[in-house]
PDB file of N, CA and C in Angstrom:
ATOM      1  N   UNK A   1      87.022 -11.907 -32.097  1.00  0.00           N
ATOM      2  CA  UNK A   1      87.663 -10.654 -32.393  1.00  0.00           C
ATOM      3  C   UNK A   1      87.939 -10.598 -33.901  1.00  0.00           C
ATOM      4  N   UNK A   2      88.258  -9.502 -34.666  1.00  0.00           N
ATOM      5  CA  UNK A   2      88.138  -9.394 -36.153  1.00  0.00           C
ATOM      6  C   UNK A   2      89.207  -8.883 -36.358  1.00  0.00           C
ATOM      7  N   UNK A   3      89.377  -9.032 -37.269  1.00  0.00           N
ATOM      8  CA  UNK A   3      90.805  -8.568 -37.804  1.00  0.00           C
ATOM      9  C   UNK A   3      91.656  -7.524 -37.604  1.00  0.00           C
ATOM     10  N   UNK A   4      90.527  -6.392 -38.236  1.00  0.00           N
ATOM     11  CA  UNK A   4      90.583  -5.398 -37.543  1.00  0.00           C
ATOM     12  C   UNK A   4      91.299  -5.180 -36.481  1.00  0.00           C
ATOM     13  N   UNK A   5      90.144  -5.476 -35.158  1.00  0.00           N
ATOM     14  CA  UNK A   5      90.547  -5.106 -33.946  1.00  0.00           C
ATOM     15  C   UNK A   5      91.699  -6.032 -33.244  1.00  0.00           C
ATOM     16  N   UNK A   6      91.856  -6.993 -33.954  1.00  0.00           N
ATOM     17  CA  UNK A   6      93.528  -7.434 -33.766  1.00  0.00           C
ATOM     18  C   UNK A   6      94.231  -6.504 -33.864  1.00  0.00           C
ATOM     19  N   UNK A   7      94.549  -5.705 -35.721  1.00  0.00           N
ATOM     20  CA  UNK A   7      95.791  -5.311 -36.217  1.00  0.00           C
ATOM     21  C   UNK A   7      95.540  -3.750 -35.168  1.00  0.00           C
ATOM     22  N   UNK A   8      94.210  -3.531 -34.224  1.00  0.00           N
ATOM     23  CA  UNK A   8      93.896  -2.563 -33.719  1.00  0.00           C
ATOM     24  C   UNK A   8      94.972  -3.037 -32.180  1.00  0.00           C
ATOM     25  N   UNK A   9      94.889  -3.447 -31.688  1.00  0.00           N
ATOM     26  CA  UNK A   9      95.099  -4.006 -30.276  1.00  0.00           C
ATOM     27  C   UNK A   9      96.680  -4.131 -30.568  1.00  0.00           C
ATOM     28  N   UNK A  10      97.137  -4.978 -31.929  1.00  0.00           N
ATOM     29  CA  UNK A  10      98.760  -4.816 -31.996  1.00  0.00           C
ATOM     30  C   UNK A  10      99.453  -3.975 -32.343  1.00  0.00           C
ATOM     31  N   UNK A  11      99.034  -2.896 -32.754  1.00  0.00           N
ATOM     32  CA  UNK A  11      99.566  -1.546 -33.050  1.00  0.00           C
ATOM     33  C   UNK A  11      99.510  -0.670 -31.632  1.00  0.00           C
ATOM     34  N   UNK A  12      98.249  -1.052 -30.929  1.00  0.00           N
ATOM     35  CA  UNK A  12      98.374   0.072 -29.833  1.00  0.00           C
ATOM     36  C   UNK A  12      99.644  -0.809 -28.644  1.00  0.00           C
ATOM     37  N   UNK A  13      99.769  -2.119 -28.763  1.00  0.00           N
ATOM     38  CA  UNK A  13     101.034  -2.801 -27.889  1.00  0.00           C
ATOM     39  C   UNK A  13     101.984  -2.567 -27.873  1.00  0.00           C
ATOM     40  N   UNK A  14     102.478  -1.729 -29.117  1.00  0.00           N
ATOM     41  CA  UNK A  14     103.970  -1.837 -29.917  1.00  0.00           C
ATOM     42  C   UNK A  14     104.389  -0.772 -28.509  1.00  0.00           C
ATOM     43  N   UNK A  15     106.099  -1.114 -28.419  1.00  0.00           N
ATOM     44  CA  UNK A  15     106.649   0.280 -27.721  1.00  0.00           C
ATOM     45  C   UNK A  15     107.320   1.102 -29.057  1.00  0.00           C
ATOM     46  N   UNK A  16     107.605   1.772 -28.437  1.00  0.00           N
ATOM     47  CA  UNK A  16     108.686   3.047 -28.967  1.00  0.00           C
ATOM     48  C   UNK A  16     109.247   2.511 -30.279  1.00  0.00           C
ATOM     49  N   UNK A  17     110.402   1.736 -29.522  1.00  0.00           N
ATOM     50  CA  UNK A  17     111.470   0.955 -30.871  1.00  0.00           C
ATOM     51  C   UNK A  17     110.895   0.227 -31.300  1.00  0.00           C
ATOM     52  N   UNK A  18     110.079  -0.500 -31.439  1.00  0.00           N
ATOM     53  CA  UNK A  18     108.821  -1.399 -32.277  1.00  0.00           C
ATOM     54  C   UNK A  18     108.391  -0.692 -33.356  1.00  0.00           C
ATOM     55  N   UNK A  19     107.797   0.485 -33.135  1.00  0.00           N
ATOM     56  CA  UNK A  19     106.833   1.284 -33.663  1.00  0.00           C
ATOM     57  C   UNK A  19     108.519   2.013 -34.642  1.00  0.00           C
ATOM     58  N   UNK A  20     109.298   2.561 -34.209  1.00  0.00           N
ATOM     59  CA  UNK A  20     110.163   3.044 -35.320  1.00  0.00           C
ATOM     60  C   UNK A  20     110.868   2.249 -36.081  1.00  0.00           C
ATOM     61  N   UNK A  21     111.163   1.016 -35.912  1.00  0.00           N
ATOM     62  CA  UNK A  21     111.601   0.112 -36.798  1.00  0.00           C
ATOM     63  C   UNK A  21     110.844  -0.568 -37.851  1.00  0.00           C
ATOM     64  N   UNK A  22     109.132  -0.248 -37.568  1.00  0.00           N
ATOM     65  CA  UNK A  22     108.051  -1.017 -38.186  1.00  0.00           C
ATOM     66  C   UNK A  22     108.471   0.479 -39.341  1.00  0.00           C
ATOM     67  N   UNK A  23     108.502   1.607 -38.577  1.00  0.00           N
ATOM     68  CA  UNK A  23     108.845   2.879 -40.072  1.00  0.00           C
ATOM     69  C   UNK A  23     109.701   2.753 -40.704  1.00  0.00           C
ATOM     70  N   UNK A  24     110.790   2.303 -40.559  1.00  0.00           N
ATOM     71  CA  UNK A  24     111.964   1.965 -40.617  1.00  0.00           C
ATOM     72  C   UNK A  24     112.044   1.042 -41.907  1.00  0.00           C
ATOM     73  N   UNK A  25     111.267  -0.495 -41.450  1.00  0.00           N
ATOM     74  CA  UNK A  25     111.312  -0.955 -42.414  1.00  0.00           C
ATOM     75  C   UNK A  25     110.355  -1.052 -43.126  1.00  0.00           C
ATOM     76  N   UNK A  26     109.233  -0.114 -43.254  1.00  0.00           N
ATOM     77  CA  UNK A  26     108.363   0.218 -44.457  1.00  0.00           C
ATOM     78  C   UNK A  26     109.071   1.469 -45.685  1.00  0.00           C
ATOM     79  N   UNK A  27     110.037   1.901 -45.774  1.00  0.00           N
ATOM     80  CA  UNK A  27     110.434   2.782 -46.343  1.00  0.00           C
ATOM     81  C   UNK A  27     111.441   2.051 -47.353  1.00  0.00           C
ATOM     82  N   UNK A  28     111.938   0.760 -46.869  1.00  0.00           N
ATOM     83  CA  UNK A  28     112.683  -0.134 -48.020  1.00  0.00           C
ATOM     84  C   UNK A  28     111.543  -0.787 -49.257  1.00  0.00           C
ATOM     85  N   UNK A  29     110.361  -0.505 -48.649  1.00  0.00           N
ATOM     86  CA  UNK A  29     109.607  -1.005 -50.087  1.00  0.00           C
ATOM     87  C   UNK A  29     108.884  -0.224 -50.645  1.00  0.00           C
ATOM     88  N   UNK A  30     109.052  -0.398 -52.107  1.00  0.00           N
ATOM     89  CA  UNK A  30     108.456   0.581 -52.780  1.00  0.00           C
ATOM     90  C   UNK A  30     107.133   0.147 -53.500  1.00  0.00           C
ATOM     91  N   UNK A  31     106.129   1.118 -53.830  1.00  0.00           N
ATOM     92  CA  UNK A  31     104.334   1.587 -54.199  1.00  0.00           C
ATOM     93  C   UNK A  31     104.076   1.722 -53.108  1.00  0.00           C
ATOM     94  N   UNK A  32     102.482   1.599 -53.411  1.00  0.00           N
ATOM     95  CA  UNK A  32     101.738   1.898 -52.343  1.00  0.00           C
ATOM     96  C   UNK A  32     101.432   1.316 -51.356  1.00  0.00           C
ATOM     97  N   UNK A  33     101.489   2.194 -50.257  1.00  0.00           N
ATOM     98  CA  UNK A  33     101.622   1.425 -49.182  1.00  0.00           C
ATOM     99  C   UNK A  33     100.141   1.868 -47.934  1.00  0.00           C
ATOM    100  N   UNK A  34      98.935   0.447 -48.615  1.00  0.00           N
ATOM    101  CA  UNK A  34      98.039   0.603 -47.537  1.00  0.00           C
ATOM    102  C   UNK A  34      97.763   0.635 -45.898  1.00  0.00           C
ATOM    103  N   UNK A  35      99.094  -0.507 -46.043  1.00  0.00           N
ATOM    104  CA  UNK A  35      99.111  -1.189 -44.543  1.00  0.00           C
ATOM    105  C   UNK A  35      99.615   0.241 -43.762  1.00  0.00           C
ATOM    106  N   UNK A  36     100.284   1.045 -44.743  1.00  0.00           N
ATOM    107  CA  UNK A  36     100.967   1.652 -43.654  1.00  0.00           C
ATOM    108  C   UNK A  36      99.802   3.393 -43.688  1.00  0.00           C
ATOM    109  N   UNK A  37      98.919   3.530 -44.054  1.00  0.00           N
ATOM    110  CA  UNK A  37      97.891   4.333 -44.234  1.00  0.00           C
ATOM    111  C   UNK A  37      97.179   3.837 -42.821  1.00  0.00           C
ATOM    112  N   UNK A  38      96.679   2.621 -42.770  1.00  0.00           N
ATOM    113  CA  UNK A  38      95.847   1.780 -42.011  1.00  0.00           C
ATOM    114  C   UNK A  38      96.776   2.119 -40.154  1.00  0.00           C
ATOM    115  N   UNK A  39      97.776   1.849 -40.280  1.00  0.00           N
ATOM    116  CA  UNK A  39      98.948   1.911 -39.562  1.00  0.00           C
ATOM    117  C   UNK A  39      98.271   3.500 -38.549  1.00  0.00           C
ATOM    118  N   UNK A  40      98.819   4.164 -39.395  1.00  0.00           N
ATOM    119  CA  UNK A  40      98.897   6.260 -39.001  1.00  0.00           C
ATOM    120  C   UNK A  40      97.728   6.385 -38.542  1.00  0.00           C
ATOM    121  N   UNK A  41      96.655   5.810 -38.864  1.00  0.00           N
ATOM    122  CA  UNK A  41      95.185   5.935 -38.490  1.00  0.00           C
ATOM    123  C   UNK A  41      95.262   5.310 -37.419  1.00  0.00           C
ATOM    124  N   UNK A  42      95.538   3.916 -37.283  1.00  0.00           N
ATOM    125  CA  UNK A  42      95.402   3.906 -35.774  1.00  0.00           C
ATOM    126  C   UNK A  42      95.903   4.551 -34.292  1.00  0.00           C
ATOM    127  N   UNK A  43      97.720   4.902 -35.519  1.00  0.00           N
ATOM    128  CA  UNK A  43      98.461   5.144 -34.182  1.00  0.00           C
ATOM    129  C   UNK A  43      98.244   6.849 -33.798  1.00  0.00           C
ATOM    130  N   UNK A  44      97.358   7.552 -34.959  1.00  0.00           N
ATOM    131  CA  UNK A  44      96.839   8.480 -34.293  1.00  0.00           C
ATOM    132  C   UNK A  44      95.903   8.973 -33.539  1.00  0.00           C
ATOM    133  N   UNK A  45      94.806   7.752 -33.267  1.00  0.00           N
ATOM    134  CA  UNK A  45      93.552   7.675 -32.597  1.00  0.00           C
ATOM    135  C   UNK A  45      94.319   7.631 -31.067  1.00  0.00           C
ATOM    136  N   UNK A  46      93.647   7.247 -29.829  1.00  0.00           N
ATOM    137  CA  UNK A  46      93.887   7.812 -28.771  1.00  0.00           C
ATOM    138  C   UNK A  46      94.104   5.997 -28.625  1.00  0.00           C
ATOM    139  N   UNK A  47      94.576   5.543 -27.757  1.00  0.00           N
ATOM    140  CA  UNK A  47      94.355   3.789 -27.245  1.00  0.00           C
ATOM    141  C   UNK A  47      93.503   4.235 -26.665  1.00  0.00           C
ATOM    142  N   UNK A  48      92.568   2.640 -26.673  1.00  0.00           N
ATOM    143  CA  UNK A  48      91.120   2.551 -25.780  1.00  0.00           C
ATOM    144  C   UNK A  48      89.958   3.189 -26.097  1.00  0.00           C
ATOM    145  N   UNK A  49      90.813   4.109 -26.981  1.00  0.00           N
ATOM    146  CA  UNK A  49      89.464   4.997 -27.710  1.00  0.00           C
ATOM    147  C   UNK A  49      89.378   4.699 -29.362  1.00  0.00           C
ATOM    148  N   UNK A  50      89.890   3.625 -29.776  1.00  0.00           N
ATOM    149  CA  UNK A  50      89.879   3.453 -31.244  1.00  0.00           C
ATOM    150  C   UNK A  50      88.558   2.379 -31.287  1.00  0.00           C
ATOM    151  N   UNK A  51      87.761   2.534 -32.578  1.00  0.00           N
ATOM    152  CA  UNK A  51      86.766   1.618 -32.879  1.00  0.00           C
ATOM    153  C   UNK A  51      86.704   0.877 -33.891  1.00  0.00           C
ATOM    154  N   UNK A  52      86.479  -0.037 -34.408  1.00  0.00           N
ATOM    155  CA  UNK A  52      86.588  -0.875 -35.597  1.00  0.00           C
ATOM    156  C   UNK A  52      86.084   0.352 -36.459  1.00  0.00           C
ATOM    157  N   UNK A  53      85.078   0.657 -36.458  1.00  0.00           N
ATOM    158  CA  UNK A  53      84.016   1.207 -37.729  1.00  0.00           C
ATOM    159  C   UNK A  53      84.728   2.733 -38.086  1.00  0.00           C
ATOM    160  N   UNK A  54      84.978   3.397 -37.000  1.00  0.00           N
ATOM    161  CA  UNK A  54      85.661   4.558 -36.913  1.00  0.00           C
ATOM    162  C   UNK A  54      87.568   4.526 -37.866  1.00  0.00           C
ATOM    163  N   UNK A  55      88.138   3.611 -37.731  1.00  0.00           N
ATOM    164  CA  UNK A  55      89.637   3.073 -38.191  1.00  0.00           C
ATOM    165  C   UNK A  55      88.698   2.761 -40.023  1.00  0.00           C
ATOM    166  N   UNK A  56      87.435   1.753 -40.206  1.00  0.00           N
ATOM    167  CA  UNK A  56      87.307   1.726 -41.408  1.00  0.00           C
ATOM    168  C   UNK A  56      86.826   2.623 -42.483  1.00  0.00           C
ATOM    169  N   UNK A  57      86.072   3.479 -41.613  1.00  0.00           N
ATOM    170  CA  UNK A  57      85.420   4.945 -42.342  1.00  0.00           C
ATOM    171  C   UNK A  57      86.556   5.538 -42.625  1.00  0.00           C
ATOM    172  N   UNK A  58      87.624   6.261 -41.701  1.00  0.00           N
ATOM    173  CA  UNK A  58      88.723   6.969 -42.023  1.00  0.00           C
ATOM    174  C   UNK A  58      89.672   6.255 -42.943  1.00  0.00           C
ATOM    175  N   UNK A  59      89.828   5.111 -42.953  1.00  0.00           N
ATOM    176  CA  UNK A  59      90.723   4.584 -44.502  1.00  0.00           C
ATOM    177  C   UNK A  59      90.135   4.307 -45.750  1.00  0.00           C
ATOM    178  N   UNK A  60      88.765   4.470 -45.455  1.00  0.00           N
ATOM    179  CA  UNK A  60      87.954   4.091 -46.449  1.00  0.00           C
ATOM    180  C   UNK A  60      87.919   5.761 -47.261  1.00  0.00           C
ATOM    181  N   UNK A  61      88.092   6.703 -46.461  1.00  0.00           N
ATOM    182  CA  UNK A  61      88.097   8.649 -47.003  1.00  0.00           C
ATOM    183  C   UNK A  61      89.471   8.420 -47.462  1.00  0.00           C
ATOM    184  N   UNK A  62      90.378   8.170 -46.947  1.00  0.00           N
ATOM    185  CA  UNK A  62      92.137   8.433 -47.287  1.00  0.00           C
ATOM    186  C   UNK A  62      92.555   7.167 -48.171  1.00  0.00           C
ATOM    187  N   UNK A  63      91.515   6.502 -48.888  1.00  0.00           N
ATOM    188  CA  UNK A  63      91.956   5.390 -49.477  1.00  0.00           C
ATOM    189  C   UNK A  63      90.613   5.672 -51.155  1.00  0.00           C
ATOM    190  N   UNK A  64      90.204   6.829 -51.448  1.00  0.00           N
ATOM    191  CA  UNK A  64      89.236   7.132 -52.384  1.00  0.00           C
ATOM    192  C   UNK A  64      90.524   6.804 -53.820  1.00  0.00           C
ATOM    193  N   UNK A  65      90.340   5.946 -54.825  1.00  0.00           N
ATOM    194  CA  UNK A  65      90.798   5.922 -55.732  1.00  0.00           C
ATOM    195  C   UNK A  65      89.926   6.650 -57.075  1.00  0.00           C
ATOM    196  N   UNK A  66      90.500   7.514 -57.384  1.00  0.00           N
ATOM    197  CA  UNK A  66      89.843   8.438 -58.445  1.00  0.00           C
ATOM    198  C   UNK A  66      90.300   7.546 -59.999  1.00  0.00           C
ATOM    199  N   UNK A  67      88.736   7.312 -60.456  1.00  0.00           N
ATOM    200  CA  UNK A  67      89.580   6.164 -61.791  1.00  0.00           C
ATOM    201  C   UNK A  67      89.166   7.210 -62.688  1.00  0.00           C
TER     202      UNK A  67
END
């Protein structure tokens, strides 16, 4: 299994209060915050219906750094 579809499989496990405390305590740190880009993408895909390649294309569009 790949990394990925780990941080894929432990995001879709989380309950309720898991999932708002993980918001919770991403808001005490400050820049940018990939993990939590990576995060919204999964937890807006459907469970069971998320794909590795599909989670990396979409952060790979919402993650374009304009130099």
């Amino acid at each position: 299994m790949t990394n990925c579809a780990t941080i894929i499989r432990l995001i879709n496990s989380l309950s309720a209060s898991e999932k708002r405390q993980f918001r919770l305590s991403t808001r005490k740190q400050a820049g940018k915050k990939d993990y939590l880009t990576l995060y919204d993408i999964i937890e807006n895909s459907r469970p069971g219906e998320t794909e590795v390649k599909k989670v990396s294309t979409a952060f790979a569009k919402r993650n374009r750094n304009p130099l």
